[in-house]
Structures are given as C-alpha cells and as structure tokens.
C-alpha atoms as a PDB file:
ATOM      1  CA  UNK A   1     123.789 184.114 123.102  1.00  0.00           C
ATOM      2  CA  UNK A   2     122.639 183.339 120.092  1.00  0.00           C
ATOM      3  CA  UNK A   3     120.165 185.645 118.410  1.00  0.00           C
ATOM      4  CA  UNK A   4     117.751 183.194 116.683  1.00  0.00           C
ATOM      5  CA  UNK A   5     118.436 179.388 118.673  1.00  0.00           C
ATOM      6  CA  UNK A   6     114.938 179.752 120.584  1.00  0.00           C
ATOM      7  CA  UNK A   7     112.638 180.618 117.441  1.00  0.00           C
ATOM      8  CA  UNK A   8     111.033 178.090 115.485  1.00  0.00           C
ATOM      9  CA  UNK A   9     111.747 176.378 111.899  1.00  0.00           C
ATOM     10  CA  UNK A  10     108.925 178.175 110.457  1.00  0.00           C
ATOM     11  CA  UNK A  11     109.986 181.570 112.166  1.00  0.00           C
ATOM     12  CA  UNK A  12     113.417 180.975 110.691  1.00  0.00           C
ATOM     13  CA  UNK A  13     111.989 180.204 107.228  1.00  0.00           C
ATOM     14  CA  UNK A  14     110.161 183.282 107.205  1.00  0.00           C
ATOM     15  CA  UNK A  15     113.554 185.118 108.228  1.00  0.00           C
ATOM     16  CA  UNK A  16     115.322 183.342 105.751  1.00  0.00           C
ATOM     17  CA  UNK A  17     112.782 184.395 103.152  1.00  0.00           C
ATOM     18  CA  UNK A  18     112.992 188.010 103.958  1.00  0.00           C
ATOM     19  CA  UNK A  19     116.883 187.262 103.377  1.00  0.00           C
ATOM     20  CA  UNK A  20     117.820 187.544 107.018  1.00  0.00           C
ATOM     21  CA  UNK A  21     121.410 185.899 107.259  1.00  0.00           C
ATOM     22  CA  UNK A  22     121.826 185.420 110.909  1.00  0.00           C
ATOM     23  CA  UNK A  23     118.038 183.050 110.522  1.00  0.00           C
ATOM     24  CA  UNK A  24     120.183 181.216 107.272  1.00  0.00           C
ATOM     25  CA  UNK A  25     123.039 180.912 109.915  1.00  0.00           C
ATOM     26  CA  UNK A  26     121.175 179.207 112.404  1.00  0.00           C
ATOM     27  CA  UNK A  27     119.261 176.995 110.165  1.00  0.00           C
ATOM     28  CA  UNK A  28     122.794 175.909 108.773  1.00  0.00           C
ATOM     29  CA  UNK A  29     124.179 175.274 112.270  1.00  0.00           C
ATOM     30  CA  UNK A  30     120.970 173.164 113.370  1.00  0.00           C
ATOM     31  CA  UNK A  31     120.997 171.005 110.244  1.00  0.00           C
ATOM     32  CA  UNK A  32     124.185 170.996 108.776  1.00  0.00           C
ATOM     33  CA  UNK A  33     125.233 168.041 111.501  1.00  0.00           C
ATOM     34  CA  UNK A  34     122.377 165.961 110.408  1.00  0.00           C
ATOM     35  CA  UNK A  35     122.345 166.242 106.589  1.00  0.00           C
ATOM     36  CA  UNK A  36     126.430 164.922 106.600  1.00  0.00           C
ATOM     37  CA  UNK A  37     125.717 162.443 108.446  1.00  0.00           C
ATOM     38  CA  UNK A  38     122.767 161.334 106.590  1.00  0.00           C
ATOM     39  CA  UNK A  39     125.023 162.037 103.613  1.00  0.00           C
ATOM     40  CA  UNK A  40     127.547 159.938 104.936  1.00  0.00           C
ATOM     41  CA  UNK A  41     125.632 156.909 105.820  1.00  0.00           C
ATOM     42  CA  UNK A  42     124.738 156.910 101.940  1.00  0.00           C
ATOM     43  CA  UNK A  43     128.284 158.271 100.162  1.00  0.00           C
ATOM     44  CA  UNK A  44     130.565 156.773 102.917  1.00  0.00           C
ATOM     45  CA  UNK A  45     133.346 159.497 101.945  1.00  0.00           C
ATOM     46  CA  UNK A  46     133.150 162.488 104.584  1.00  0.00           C
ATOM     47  CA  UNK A  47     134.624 164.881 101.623  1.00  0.00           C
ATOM     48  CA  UNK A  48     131.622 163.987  99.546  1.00  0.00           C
ATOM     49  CA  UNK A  49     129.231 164.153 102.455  1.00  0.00           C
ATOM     50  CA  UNK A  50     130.696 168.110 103.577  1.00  0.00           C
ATOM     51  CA  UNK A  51     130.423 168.814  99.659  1.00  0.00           C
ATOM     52  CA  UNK A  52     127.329 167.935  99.609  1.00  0.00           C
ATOM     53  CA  UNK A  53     126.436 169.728 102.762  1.00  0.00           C
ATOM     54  CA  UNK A  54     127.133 172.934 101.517  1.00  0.00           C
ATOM     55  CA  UNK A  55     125.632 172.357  97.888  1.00  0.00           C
ATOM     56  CA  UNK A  56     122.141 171.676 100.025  1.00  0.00           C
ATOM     57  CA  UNK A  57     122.545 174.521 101.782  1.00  0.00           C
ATOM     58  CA  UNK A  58     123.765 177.012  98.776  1.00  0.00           C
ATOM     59  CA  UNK A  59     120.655 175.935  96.842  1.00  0.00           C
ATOM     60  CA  UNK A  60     118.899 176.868 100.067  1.00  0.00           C
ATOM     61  CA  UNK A  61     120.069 180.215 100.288  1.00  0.00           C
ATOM     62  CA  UNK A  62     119.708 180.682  96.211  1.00  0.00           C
ATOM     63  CA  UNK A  63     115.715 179.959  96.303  1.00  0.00           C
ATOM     64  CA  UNK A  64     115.335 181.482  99.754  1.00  0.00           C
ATOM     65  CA  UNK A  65     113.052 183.870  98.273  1.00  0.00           C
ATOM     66  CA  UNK A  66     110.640 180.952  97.164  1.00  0.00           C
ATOM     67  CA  UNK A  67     110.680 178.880 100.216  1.00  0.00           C
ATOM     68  CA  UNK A  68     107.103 177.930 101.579  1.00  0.00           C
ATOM     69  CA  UNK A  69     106.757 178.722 104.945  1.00  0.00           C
ATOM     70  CA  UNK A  70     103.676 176.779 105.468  1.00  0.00           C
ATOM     71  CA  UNK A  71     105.572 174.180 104.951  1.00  0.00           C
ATOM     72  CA  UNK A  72     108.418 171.994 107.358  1.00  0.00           C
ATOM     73  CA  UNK A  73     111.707 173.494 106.623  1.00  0.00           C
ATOM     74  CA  UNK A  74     112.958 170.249 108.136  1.00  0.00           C
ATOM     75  CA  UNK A  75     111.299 168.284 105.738  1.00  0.00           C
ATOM     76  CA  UNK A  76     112.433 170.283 102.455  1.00  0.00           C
ATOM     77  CA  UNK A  77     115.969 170.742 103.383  1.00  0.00           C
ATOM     78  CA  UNK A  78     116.363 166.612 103.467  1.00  0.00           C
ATOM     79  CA  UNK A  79     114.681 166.415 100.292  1.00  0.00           C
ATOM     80  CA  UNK A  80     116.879 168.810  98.983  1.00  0.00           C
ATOM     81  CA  UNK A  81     119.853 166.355 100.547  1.00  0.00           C
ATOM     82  CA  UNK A  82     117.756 163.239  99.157  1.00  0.00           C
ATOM     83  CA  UNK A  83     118.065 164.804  95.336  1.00  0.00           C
ATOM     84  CA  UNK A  84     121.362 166.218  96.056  1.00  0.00           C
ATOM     85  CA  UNK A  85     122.670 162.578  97.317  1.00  0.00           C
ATOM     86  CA  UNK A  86     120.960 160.906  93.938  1.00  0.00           C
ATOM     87  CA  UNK A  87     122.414 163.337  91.746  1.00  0.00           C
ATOM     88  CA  UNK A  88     125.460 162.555  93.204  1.00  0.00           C
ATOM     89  CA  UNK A  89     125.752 158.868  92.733  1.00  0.00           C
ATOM     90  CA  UNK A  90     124.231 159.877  89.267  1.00  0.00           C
ATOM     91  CA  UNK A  91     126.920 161.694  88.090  1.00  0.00           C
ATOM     92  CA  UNK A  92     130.263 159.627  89.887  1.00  0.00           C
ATOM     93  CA  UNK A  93     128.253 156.786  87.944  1.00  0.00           C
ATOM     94  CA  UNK A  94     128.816 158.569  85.132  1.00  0.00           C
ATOM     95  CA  UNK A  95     132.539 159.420  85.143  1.00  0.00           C
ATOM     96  CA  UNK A  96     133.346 155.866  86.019  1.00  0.00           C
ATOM     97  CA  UNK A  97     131.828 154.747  83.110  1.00  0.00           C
ATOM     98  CA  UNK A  98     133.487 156.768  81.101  1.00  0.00           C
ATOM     99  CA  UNK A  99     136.920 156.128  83.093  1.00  0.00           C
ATOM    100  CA  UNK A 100     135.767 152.765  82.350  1.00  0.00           C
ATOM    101  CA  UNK A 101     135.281 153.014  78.689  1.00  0.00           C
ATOM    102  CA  UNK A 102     138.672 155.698  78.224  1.00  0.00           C
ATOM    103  CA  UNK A 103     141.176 152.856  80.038  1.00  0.00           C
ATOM    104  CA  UNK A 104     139.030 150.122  78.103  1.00  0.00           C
ATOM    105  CA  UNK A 105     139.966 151.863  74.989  1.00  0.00           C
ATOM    106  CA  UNK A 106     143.147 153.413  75.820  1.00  0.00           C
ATOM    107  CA  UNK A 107     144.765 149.591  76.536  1.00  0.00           C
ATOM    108  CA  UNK A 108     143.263 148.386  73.189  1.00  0.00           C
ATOM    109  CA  UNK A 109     144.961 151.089  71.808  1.00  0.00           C
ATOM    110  CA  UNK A 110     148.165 150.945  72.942  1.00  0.00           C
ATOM    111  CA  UNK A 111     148.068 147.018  72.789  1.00  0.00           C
ATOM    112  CA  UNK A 112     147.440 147.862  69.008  1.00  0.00           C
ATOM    113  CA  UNK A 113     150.294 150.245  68.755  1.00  0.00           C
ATOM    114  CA  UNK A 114     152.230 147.716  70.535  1.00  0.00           C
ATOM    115  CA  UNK A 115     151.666 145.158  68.208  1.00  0.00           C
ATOM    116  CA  UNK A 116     152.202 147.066  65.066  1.00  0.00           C
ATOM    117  CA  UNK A 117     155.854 147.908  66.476  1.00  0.00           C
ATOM    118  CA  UNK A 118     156.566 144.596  67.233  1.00  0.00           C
ATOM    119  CA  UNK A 119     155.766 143.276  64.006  1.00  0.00           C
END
C-alpha cells in the first residue's frame, strides 16, 4: 500500500515543501498521466509530451521549497505544463527558422559555387 494515495493535494504540497520524496512521488504518479496527455493533445509527438513531463515535474521539485500550499497544486502544476508547452513550441519555432534560413542559404551558396565552377 501506498504510503501517501489517501492524503490530499494540499497535504502532499505541504510534504513536498518540507522535501518529503515519497509526497513528490505520489504527486508525480497522480499527475504525470494527465499532463502527457494534455501535452500530447497540443505537441502530438509522445517523445516531446514525456520530455516535457518530466521538465514540469523537475521544476516542481526545484521550487518545492516555494510552493504555496494555500493554493491548488492541481492548478499550478498545469500552469507549469501550460508555460512549459508554450516555451516549447517557442523554441522548435525557433530552430526551424533557423534550419530554414541555414538550408535557404546553404543552397544559394552552393548554387553560387556551382556556378562559378561551371563557368
């Protein structure tokens, strides 16, 4: 039996406050279902949604020490999946415009080269 399944999300944020990992555990394994598939409704790449599982829950752990426990645990751990998911998108928007611009430029390159050796 599981030591802390009964308790509630505010008991466990308490627990997780005081650093308890066996209260981080459980919080993981009662969320960590829902947040990749909310993830993977929005990134559609079940890689990207378990990545971005445990990033939400590492930056849980890492400000454990400042989490409100007045507040819904629920309720913060999707908005840390929320920002993690738009950060995300931000930054594979990013690299494929820059993979983008590098093959744009590469081919006008080597098109150039091309030219020159053929002339």
């Amino acid at each position: 039996m599981k030591l802390f399944e009964n308790i509630s999300d505010a008991e466990l944020a308490r627990k997780i406050n005081a650093g308890e990992k066996n209260a981080y555990q459980e919080l993981f394994e009662r969320y960590a279902p829902r947040i990749y598939q909310f993830s993977l409704s929005y990134l559609k790449n079940s890689a990207d949604a378990e990545e971005l599982v445990q990033d939400v829950f590492l930056k849980i752990w890492e400000k454990r020490e400042t989490l409100d426990q007045s507040k819904n645990i629920k309720s913060f751990i999707f908005k840390v999946a929320v920002n993690s998911i738009y950060d995300f998108i931000r930054h594979k928007n990013i690299e494929n415009a820059y993979n983008d611009f590098a093959r744009a430029n590469f081919e006008t390159t080597s098109n150039s080269t091309w030219l020159t050796v053929l002339s």
